[in-house]
Protein backbone atom coordinates (compact mmCIF):
# COMPACT_ATOMS: atom_id res chain seq x y z
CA UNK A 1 47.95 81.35 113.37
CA UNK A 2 50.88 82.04 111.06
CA UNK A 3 50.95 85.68 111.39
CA UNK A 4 48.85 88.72 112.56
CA UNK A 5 46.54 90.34 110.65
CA UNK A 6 47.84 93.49 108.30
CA UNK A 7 47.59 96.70 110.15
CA UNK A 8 45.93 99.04 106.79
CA UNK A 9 43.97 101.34 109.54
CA UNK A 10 45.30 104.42 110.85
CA UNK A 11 47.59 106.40 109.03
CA UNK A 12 50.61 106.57 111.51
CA UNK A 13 51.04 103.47 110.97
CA UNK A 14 51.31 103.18 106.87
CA UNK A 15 53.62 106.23 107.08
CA UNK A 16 56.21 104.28 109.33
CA UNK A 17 55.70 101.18 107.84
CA UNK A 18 55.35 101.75 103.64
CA UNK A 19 58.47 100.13 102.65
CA UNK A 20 59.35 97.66 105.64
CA UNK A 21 58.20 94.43 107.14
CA UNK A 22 56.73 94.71 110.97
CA UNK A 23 58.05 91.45 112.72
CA UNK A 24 55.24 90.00 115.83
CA UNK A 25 57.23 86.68 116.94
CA UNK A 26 59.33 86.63 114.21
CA UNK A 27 56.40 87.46 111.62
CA UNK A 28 55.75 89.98 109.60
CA UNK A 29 52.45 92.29 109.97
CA UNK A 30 52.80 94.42 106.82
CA UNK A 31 54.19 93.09 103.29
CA UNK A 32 57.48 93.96 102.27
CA UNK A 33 57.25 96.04 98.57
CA UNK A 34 60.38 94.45 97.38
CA UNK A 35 60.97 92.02 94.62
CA UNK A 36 61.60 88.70 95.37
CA UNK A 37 65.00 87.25 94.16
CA UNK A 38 64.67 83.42 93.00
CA UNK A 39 67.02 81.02 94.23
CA UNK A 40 68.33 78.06 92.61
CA UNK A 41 68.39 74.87 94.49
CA UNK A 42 68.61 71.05 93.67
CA UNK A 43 64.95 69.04 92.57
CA UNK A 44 63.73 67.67 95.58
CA UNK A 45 65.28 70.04 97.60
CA UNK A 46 63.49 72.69 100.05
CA UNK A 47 64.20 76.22 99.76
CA UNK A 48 63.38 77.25 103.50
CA UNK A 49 62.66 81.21 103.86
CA UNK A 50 62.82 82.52 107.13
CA UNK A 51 64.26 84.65 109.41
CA UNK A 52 67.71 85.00 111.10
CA UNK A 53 68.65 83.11 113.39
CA UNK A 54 67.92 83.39 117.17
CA UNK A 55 70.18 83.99 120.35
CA UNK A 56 69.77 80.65 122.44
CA UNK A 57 67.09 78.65 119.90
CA UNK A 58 67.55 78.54 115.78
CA UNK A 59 64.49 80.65 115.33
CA UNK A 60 62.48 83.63 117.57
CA UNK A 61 59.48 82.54 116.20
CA UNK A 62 57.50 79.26 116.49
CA UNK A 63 56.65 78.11 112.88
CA UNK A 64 59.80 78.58 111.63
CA UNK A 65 61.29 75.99 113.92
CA UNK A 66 58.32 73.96 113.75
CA UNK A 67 58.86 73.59 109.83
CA UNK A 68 62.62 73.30 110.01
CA UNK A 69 62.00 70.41 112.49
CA UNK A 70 59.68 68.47 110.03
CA UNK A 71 61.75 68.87 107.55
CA UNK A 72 64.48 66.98 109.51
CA UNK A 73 62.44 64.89 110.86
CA UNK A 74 60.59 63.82 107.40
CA UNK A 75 64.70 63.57 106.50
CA UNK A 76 64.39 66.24 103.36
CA UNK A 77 66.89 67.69 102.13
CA UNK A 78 66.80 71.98 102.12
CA UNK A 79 68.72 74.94 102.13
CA UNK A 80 68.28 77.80 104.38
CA UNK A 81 67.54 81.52 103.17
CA UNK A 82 67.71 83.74 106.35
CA UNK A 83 67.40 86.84 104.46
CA UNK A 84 64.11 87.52 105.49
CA UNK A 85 62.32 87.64 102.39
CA UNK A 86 58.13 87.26 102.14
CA UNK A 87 55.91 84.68 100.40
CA UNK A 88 53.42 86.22 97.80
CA UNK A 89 50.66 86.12 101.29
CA UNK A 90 53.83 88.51 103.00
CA UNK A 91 54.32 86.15 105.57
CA UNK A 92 57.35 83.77 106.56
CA UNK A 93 58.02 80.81 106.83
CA UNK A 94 57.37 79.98 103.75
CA UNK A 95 59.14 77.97 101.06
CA UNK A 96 59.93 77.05 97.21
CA UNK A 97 59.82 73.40 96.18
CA UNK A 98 60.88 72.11 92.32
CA UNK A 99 59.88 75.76 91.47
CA UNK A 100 56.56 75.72 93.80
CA UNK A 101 56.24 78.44 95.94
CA UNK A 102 54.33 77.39 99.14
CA UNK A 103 53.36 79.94 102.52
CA UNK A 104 52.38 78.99 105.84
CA UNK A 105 53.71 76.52 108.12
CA UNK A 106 51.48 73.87 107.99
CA UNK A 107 50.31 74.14 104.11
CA UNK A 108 54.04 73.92 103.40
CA UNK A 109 53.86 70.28 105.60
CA UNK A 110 51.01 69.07 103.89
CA UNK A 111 52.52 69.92 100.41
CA UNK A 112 55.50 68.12 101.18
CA UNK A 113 53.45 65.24 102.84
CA UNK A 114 51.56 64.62 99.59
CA UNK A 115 54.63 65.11 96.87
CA UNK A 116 56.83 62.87 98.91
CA UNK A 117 54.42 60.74 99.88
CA UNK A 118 55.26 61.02 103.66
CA UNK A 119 53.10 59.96 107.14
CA UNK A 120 55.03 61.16 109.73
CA UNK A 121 51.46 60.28 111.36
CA UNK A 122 51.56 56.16 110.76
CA UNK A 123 52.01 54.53 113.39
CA UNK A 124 48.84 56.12 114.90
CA UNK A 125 45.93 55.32 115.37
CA UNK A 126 42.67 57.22 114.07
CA UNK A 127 41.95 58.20 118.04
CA UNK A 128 45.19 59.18 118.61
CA UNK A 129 45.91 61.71 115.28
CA UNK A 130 42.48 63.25 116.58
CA UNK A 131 44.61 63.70 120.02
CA UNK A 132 47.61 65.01 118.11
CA UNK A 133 45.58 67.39 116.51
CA UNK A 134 43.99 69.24 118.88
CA UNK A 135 46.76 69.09 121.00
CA UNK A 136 48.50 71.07 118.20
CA UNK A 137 45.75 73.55 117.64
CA UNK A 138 45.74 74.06 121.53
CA UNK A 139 49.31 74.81 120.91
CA UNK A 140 49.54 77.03 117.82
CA UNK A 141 45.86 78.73 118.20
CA UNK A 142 45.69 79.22 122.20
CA UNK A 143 49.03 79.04 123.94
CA UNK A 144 50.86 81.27 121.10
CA UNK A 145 49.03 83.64 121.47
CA UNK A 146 50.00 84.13 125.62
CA UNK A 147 53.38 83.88 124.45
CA UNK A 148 52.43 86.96 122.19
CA UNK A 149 51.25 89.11 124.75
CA UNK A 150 53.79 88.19 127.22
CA UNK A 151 56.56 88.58 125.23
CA UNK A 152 55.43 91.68 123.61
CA UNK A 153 53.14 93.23 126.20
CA UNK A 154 54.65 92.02 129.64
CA UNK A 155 57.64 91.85 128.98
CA UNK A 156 60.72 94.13 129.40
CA UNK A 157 61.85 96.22 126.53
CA UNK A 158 65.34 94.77 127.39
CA UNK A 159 63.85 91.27 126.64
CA UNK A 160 62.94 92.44 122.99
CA UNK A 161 66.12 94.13 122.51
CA UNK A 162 68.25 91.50 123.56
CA UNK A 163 65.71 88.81 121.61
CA UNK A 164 66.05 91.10 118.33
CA UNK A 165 69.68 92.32 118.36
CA UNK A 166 70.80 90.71 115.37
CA UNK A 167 67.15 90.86 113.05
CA UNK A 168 67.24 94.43 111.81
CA UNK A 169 64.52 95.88 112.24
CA UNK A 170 63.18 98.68 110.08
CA UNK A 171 60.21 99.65 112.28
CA UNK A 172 61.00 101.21 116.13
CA UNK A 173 60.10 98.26 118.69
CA UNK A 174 57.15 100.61 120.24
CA UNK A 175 55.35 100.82 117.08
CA UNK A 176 55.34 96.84 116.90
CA UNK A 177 54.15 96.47 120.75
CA UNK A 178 51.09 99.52 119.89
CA UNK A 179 50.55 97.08 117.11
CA UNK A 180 50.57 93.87 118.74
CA UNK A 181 48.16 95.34 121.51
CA UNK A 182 45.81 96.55 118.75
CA UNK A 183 46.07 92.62 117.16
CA UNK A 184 45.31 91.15 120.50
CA UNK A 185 42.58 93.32 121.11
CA UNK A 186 40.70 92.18 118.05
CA UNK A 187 41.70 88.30 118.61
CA UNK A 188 39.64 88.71 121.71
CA UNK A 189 42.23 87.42 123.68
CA UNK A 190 43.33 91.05 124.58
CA UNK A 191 40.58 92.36 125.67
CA UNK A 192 40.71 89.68 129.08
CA UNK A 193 43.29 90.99 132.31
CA UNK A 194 46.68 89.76 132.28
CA UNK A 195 46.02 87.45 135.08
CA UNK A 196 43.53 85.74 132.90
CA UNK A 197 45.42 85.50 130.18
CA UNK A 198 48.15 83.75 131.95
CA UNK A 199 45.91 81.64 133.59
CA UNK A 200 45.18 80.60 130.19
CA UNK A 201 48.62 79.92 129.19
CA UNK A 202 49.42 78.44 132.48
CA UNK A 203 46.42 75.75 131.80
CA UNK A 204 47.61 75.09 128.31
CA UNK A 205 50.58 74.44 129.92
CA UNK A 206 49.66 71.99 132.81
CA UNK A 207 47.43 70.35 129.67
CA UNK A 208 50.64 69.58 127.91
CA UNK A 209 52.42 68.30 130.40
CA UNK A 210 49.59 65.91 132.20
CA UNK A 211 49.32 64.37 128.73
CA UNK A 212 52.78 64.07 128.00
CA UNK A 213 53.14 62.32 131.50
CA UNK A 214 56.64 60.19 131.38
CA UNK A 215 56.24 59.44 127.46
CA UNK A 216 59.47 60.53 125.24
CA UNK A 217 57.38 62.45 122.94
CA UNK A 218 53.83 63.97 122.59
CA UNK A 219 52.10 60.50 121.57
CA UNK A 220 54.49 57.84 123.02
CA UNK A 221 57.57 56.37 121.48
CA UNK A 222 58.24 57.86 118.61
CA UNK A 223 57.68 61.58 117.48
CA UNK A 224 55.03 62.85 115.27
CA UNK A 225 53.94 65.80 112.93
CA UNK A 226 52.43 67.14 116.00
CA UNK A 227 56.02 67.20 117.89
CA UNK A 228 57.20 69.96 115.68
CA UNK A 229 54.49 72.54 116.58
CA UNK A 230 54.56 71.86 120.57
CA UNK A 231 58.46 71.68 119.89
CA UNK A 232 58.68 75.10 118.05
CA UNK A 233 56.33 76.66 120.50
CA UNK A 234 57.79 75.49 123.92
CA UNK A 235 61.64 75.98 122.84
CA UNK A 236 60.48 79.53 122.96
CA UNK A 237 59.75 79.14 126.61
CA UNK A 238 62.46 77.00 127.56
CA UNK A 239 65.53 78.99 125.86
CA UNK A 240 63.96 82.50 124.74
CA UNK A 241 62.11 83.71 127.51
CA UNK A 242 64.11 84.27 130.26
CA UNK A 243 62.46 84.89 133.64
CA UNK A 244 58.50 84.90 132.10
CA UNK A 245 55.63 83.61 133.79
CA UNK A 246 55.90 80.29 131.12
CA UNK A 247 59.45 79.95 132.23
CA UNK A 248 59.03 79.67 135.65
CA UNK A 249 56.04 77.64 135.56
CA UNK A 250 57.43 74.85 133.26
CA UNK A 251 60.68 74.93 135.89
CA UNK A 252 58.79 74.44 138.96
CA UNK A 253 56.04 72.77 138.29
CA UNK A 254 55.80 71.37 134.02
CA UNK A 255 59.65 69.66 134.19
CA UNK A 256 58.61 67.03 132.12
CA UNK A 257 58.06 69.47 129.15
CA UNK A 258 61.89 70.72 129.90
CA UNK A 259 63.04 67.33 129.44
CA UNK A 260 60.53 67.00 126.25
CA UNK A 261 62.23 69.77 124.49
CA UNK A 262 65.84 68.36 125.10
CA UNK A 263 64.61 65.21 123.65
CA UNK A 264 63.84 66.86 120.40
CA UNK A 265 66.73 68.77 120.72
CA UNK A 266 69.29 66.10 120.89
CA UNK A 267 67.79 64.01 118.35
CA UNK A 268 66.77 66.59 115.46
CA UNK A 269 69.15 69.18 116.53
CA UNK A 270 72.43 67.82 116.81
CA UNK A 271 73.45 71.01 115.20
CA UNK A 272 71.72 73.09 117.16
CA UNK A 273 74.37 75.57 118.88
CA UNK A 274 76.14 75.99 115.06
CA UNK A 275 72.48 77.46 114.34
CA UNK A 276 72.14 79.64 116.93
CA UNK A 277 73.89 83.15 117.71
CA UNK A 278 74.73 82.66 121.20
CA UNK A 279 75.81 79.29 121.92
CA UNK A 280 76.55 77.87 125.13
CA UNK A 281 80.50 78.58 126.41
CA UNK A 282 81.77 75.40 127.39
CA UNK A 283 83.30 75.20 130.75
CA UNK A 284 87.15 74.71 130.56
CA UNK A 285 87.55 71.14 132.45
């Protein structure tokens, strides 16, 4: 899921938020009412709308990393717009292509896939894109949304401050959390204990990992459109959620998927502490 539902009921809550953005995981609940500024970029080239970028990984958010990813890995050329500014749908990611404005994560990959005439996918077969797949909508549609509630809901508001110091933020952080809890609630998934639902990320996790096994990336050799969501969504465990549940369990017990995300890392992010705000000091030999 791209982004949480928009919040229109109770009136508290268009009174705080009537002329800003509410970020959930780096996603906006409510649209901005500002005008869009176009931006001029090269044909062929991406204009990439997202947020800033994040302490220890270049995004705080999944699908903003997952796209950024594809679009290095699909080696397209694009230019970054960090300002924080909303698709037509008020969501981000989103992005502008030859003068094509295009919103959501995947739709923008798809878009890109059929103008440029890319298969990121080929060297799969028809079982294994089916495997991909639903590994991916495991990822994006189940696991997220664990990382949602312990992020938001489980976590300490020193986490969120520290994740958010540098987004500015127009709505008060315990506005968001009533609003996330109200989100969750109607996903269903909020409605279970918090020992279920980090039974259910736990799983998700373990499923990941089994399947993985000793394999570089998600389907064997080489990476895949799929790499970029399970990518996006466990570099948020691995570097932006210090001491959580997910952390811990990936550390003692999922190691593999530790290693996985280094992988992608290294080879798609060579660049990855000059996009970051709190890069690694090196130790003075």
């Amino acid at each position: 899921m791209e982004n949480l539902h928009e919040i229109l009921g109770s009136k508290w809550f268009k009174l705080s938020c009537a002329v800003a953005g509410v970020v959930v995981f780096g996603y906006v609940i409510v649209k901005r009412f500002t005008r869009r500024e176009k931006k001029i970029a090269p044909k062929d080239t991406v204009i990439l709308y997202q947020f800033g970028r994040g302490p220890k990984a270049p995004s705080i958010s999944p699908f903003p990393l997952k796209l950024e990813t594809y679009l290095r890995m699909a080696n397209i050329p694009y230019e970054n717009d960090l300002t924080g500014k909303m698709s037509s749908k008020g969501k981000t990611p989103w992005m502008e292509y030859n003068g094509v404005a295009v919103a959501d994560s995947q739709f923008c990959i798809e878009y890109l896939n059929k103008e440029r005439g890319i298969d990121l996918n080929a060297h799969l077969t028809a079982e294994q894109k089916a495997i991909a797949r639903a590994f991916q909508k495991m990822t994006e549609e189940n696991l997220y949304w664990t990382l949602v509630m312990q992020r938001w809901l489980y976590g300490t508001k020193k986490d969120l401050q520290y994740l958010f110091q540098n987004l500015r933020l127009s709505v008060p952080l315990f506005l968001i959390r009533r609003t996330v809890n109200s989100e969750v609630h109607g996903h269903g998934i909020g409605r279970h204990s918090k020992e279920e639902v980090l039974k259910i990320g736990k799983d998700d996790l373990k499923a990941l990992s089994d399947y993985l096994s000793q394999k570089p990336f998600l389907m064997g050799d080489e990476p895949c459109e799929a790499d970029c969501a399970v990518f996006g969504m466990l570099a948020q465990v691995v570097w932006q959620m210090p001491n959580s549940p997910h952390e811990i369990w990936i550390k003692k017990e999922f190691p593999n998927l530790i290693e996985y995300c280094y992988r992608m890392k290294e080879r798609f992010w060579p660049d990855w502490d000059e996009n970051i705000t709190e890069p690694e000091r090196k130790k003075m030999e």
